[in-house]
C-alpha atoms as a PDB file:
ATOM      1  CA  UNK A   1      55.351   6.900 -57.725  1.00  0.00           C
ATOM      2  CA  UNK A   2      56.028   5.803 -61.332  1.00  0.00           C
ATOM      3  CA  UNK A   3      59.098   7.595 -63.093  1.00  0.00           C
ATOM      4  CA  UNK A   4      57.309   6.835 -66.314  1.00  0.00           C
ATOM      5  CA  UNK A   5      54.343   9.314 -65.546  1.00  0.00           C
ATOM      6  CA  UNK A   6      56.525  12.054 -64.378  1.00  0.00           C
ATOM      7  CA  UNK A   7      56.824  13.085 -68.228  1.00  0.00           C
ATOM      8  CA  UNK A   8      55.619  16.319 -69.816  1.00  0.00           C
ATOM      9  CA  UNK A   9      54.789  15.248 -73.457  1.00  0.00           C
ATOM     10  CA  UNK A  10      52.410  12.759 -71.498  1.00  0.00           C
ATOM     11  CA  UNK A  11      50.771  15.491 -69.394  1.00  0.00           C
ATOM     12  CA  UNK A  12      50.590  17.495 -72.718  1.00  0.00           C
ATOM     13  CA  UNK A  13      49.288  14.718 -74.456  1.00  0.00           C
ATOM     14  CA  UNK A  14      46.321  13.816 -72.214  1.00  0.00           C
ATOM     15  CA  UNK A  15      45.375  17.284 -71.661  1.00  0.00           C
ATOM     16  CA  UNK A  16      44.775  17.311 -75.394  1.00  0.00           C
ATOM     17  CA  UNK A  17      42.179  14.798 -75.130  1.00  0.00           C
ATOM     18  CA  UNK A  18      39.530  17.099 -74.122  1.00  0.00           C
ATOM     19  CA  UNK A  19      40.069  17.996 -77.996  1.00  0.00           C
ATOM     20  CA  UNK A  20      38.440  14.982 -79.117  1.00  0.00           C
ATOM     21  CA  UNK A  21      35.008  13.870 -78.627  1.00  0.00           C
ATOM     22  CA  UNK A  22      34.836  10.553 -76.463  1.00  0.00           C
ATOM     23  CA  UNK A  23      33.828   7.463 -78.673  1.00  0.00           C
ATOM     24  CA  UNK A  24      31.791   6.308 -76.298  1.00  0.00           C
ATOM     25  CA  UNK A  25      29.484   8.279 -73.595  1.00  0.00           C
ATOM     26  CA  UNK A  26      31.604   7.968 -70.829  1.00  0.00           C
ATOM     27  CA  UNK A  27      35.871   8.524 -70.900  1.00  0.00           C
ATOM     28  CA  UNK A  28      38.052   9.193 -68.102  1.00  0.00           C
ATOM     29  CA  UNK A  29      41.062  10.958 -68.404  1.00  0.00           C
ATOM     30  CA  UNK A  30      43.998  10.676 -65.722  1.00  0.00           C
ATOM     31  CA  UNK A  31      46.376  13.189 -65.888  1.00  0.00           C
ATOM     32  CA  UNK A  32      49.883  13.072 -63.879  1.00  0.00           C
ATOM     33  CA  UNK A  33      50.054  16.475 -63.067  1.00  0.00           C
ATOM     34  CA  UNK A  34      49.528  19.498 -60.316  1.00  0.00           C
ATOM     35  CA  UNK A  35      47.103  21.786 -61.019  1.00  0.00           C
ATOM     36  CA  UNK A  36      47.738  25.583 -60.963  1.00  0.00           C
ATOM     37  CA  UNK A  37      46.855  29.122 -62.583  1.00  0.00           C
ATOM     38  CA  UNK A  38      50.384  29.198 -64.460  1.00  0.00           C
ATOM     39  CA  UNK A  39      52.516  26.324 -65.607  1.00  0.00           C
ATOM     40  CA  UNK A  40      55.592  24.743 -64.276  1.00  0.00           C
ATOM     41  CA  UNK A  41      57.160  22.526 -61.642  1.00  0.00           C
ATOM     42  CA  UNK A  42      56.000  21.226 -58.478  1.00  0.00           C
ATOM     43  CA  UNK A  43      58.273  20.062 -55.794  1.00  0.00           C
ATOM     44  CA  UNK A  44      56.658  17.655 -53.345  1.00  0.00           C
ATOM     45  CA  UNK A  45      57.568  15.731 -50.026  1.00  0.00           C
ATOM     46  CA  UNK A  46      55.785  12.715 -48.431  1.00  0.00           C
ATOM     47  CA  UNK A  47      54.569  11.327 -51.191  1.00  0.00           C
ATOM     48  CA  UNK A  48      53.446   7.906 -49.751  1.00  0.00           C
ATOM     49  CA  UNK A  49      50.174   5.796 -50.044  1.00  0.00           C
ATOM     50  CA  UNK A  50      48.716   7.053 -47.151  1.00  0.00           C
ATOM     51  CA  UNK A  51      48.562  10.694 -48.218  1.00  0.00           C
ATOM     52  CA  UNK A  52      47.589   9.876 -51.460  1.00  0.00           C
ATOM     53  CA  UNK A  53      44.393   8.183 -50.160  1.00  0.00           C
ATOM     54  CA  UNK A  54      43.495  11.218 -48.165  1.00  0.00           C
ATOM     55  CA  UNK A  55      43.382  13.755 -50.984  1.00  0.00           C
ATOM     56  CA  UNK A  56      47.570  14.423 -52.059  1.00  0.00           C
ATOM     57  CA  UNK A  57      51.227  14.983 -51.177  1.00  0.00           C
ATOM     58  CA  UNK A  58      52.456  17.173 -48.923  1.00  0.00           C
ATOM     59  CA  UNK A  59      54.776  20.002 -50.150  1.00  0.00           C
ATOM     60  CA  UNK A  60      56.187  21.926 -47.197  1.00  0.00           C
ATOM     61  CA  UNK A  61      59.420  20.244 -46.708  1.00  0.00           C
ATOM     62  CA  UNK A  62      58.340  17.292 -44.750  1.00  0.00           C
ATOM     63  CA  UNK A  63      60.202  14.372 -43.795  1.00  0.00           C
ATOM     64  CA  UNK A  64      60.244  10.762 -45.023  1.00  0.00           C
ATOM     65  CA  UNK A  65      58.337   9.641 -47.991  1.00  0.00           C
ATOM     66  CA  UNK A  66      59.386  10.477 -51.345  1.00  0.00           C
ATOM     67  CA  UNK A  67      60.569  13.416 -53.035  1.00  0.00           C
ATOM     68  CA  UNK A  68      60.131  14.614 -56.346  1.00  0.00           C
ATOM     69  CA  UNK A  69      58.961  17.210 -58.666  1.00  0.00           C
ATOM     70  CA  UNK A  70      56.086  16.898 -60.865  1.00  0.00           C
ATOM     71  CA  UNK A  71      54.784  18.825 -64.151  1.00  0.00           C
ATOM     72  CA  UNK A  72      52.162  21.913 -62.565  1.00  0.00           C
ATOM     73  CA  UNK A  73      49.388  22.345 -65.551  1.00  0.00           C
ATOM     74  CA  UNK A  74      47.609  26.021 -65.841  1.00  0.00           C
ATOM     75  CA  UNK A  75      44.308  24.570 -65.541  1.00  0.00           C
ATOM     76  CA  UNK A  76      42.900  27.610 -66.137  1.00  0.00           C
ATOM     77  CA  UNK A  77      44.434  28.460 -69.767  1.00  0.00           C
ATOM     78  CA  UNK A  78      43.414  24.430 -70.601  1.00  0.00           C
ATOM     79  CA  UNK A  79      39.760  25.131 -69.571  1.00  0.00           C
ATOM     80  CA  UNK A  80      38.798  28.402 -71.777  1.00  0.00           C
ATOM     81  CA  UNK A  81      40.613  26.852 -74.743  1.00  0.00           C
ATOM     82  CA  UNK A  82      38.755  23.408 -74.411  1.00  0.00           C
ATOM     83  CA  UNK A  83      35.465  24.017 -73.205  1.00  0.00           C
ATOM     84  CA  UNK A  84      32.471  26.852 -73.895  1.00  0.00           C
ATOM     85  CA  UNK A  85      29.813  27.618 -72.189  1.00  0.00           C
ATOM     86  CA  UNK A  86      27.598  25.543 -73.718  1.00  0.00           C
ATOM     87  CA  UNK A  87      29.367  22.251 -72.540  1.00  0.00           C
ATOM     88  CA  UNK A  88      28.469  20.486 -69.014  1.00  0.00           C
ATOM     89  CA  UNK A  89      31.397  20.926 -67.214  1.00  0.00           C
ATOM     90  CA  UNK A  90      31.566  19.229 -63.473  1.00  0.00           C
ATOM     91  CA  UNK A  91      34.513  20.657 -61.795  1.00  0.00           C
ATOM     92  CA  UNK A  92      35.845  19.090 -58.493  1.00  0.00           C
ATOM     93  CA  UNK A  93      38.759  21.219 -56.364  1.00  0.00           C
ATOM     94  CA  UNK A  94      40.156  19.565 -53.741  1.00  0.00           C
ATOM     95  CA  UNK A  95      43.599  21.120 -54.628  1.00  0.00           C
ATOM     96  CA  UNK A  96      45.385  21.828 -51.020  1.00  0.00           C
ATOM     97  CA  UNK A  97      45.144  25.669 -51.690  1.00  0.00           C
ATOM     98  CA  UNK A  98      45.958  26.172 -55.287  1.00  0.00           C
ATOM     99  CA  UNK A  99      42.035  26.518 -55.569  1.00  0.00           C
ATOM    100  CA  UNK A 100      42.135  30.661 -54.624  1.00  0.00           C
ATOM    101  CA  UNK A 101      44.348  31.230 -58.001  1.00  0.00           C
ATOM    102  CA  UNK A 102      42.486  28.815 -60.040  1.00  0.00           C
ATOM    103  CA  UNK A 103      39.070  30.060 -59.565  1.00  0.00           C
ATOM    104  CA  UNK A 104      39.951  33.679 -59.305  1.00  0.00           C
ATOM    105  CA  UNK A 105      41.965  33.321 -62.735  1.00  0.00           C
ATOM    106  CA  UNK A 106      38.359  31.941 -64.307  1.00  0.00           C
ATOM    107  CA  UNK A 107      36.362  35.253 -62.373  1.00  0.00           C
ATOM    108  CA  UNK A 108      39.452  37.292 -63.814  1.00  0.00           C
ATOM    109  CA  UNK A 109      39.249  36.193 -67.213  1.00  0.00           C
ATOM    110  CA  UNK A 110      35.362  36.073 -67.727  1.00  0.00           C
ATOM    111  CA  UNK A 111      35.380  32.046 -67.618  1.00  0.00           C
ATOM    112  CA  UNK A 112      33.256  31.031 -64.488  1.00  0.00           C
ATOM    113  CA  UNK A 113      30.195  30.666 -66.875  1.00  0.00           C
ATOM    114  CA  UNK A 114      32.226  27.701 -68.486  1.00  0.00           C
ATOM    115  CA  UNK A 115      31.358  25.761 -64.925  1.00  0.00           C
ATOM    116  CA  UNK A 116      27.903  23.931 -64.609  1.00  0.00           C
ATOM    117  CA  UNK A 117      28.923  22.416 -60.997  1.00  0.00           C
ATOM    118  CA  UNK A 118      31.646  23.503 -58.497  1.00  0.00           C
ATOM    119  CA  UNK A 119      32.378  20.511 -55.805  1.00  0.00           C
ATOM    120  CA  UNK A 120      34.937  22.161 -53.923  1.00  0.00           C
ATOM    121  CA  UNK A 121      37.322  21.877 -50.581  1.00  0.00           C
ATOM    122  CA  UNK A 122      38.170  25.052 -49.297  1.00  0.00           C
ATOM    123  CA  UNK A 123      42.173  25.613 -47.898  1.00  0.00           C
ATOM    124  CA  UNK A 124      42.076  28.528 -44.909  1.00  0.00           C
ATOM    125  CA  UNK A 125      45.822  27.969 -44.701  1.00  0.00           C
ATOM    126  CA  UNK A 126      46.170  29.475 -48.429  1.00  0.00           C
ATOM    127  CA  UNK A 127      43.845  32.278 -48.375  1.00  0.00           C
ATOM    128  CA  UNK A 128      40.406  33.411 -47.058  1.00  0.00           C
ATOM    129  CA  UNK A 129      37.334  31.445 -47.745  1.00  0.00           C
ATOM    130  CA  UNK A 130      35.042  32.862 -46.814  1.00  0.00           C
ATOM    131  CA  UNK A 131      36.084  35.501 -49.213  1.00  0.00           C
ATOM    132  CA  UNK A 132      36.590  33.058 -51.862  1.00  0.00           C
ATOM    133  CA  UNK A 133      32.822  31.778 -51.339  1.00  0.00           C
ATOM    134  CA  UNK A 134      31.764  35.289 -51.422  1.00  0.00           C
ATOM    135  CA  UNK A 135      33.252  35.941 -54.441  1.00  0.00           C
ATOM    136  CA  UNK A 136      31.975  32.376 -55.647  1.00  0.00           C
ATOM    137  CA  UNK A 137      28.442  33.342 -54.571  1.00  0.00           C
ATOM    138  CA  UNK A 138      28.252  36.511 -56.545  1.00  0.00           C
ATOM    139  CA  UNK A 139      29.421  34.475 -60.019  1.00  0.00           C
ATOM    140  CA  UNK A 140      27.069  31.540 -59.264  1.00  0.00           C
ATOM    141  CA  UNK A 141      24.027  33.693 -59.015  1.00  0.00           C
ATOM    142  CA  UNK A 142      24.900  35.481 -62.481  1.00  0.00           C
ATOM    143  CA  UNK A 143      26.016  32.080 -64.310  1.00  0.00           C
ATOM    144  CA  UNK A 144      23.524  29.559 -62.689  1.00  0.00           C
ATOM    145  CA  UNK A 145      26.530  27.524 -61.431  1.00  0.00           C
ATOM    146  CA  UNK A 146      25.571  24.871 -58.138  1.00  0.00           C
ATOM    147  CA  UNK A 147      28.000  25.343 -55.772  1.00  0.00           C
ATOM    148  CA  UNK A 148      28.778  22.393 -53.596  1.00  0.00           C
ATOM    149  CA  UNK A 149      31.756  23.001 -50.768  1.00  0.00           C
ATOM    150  CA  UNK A 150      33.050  20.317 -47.814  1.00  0.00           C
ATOM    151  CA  UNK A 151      30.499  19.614 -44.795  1.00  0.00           C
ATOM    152  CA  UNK A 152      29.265  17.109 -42.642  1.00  0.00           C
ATOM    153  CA  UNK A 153      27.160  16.824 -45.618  1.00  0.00           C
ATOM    154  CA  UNK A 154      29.593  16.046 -48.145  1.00  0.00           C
ATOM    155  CA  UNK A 155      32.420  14.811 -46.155  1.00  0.00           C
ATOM    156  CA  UNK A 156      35.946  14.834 -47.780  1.00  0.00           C
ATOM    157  CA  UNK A 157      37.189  11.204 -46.624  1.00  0.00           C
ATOM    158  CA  UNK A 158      35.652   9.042 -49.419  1.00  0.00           C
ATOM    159  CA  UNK A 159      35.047   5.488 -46.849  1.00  0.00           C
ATOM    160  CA  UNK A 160      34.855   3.747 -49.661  1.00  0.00           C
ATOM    161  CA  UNK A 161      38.609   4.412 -50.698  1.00  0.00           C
ATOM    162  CA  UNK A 162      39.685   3.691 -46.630  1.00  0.00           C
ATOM    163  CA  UNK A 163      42.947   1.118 -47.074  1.00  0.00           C
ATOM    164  CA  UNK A 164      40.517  -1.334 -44.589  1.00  0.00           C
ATOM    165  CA  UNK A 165      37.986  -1.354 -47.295  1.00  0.00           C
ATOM    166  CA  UNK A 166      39.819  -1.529 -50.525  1.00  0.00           C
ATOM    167  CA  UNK A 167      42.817  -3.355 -51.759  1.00  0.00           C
ATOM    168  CA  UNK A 168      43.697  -2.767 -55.178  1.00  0.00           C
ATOM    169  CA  UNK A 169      45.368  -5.239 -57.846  1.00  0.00           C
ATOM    170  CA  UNK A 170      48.416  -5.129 -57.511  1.00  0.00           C
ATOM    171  CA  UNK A 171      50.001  -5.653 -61.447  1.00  0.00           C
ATOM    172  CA  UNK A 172      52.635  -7.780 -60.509  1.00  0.00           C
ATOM    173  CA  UNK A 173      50.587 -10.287 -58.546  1.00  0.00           C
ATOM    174  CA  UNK A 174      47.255 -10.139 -60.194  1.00  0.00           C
ATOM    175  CA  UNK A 175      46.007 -10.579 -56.558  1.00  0.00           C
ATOM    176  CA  UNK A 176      44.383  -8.099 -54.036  1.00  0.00           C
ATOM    177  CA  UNK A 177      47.876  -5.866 -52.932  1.00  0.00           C
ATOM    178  CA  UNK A 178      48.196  -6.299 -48.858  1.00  0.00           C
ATOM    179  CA  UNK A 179      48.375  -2.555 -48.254  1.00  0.00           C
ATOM    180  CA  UNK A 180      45.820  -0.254 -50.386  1.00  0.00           C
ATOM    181  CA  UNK A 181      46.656   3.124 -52.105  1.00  0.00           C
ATOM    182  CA  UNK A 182      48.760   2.055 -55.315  1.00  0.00           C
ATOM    183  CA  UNK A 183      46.195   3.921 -57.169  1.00  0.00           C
ATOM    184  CA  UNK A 184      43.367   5.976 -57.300  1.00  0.00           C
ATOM    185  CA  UNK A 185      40.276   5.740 -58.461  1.00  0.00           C
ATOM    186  CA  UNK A 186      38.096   8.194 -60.982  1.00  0.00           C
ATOM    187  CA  UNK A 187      35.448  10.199 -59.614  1.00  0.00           C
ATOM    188  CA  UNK A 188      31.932   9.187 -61.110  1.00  0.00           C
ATOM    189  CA  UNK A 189      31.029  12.271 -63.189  1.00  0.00           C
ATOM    190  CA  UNK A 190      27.346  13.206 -64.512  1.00  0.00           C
ATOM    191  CA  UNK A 191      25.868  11.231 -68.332  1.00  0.00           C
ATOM    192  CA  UNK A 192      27.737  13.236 -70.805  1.00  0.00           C
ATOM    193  CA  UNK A 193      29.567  15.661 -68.486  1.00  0.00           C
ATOM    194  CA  UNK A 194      33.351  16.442 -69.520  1.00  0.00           C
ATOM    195  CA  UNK A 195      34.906  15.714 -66.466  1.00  0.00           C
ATOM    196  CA  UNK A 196      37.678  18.249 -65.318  1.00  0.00           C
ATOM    197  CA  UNK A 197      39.886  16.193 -63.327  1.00  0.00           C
ATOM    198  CA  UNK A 198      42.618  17.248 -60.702  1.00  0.00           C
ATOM    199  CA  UNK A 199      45.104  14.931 -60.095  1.00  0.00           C
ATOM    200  CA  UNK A 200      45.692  15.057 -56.012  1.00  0.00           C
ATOM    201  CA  UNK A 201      48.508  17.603 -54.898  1.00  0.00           C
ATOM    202  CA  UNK A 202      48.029  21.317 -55.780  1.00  0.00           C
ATOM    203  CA  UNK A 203      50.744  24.129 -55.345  1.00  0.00           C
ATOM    204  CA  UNK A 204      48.691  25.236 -52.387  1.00  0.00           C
ATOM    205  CA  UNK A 205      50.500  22.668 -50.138  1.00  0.00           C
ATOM    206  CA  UNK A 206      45.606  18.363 -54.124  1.00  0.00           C
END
């Protein structure tokens, strides 16, 4: 992890991008931050390559890795004062449980009519999902919202991000790295859809 990221005025200062009309028809913002209903700080464990390819930290205590505690953004608060309902907004959850609080605070608050498309990865260990999809279900068919969730037909390990497959730059070296994960890359995100992006690691311990 890079101290330099860990830093609140940046968090604060790329989450007001979504303020300002892109220049050019595609921008993608990466935010160094947890995603939540409220704001705060996130204490995580095992923060290693490895789990970062597969979707986040973990953040129940484990061993090894590296510890640390990272800015936790109220996504929800950052979405109704950003977008309306007018705007195509493509919103992809894979957020290792923090997705119950999240999507319930945009059903609580009137806002599920600000998504267009919901990719999402449902967390058992957090809450109920099929209750969650329920509840999802009900919204979607008043707001016209696509729902997409995890299944053999969208499967959540992205092959083409596999450490035997890609080997970013390393910085340093300006050469392939040996061992893959230093970074991540950007999900591709519809012509002229604001992409709402969720940086890997959720409260839900991503």
């Amino acid at each position: 992890p890079d101290p330099a990221l860990n830093n609140t005025a940046l968090v604060r200062s790329r989450l007001a991008e979504a303020d300002r009309p892109p220049l050019q028809m595609h921008r993608y913002t990466s935010v160094p931050a947890a995603v939540a209903a409220t704001d705060g700080m996130l204490s995580l464990g095992l923060v290693e390559p490895s789990q970062m390819i597969r979707g986040g930290a973990i953040s129940h205590g484990s061993p090894g890795g590296v510890h640390m505690s990272v800015p936790m953004v109220d996504v929800v608060t950052w979405m109704i004062q950003n977008f309306r309902e007018e705007d195509f907004v493509f919103l992809k959850l894979d957020v290792e449980g923090a997705e119950f609080e999240i999507l319930q605070g945009l059903i609580t608050r009137g806002k599920f009519n600000l998504i267009d498309i919901l990719l999402l990865e449902c967390h058992n260990n957090a809450g109920s999902c099929p209750s969650l999809m329920q509840s999802l279900r009900a919204e979607a068919a008043k707001t016209g919202a696509q729902l997409l969730s995890e299944s053999d037909q969208y499967p959540g390990y992205d092959s083409c991000s596999s450490p035997d497959r890609l080997f970013p730059v390393d910085p340093r070296l300006g050469q392939p790295a040996e061992s893959a994960a230093t970074s991540a890359l950007p999900s591709s995100t519809p012509l002229g859809a604001p992409s709402v992006a969720a940086v890997p690691g959720g409260p839900g311990p991503a």
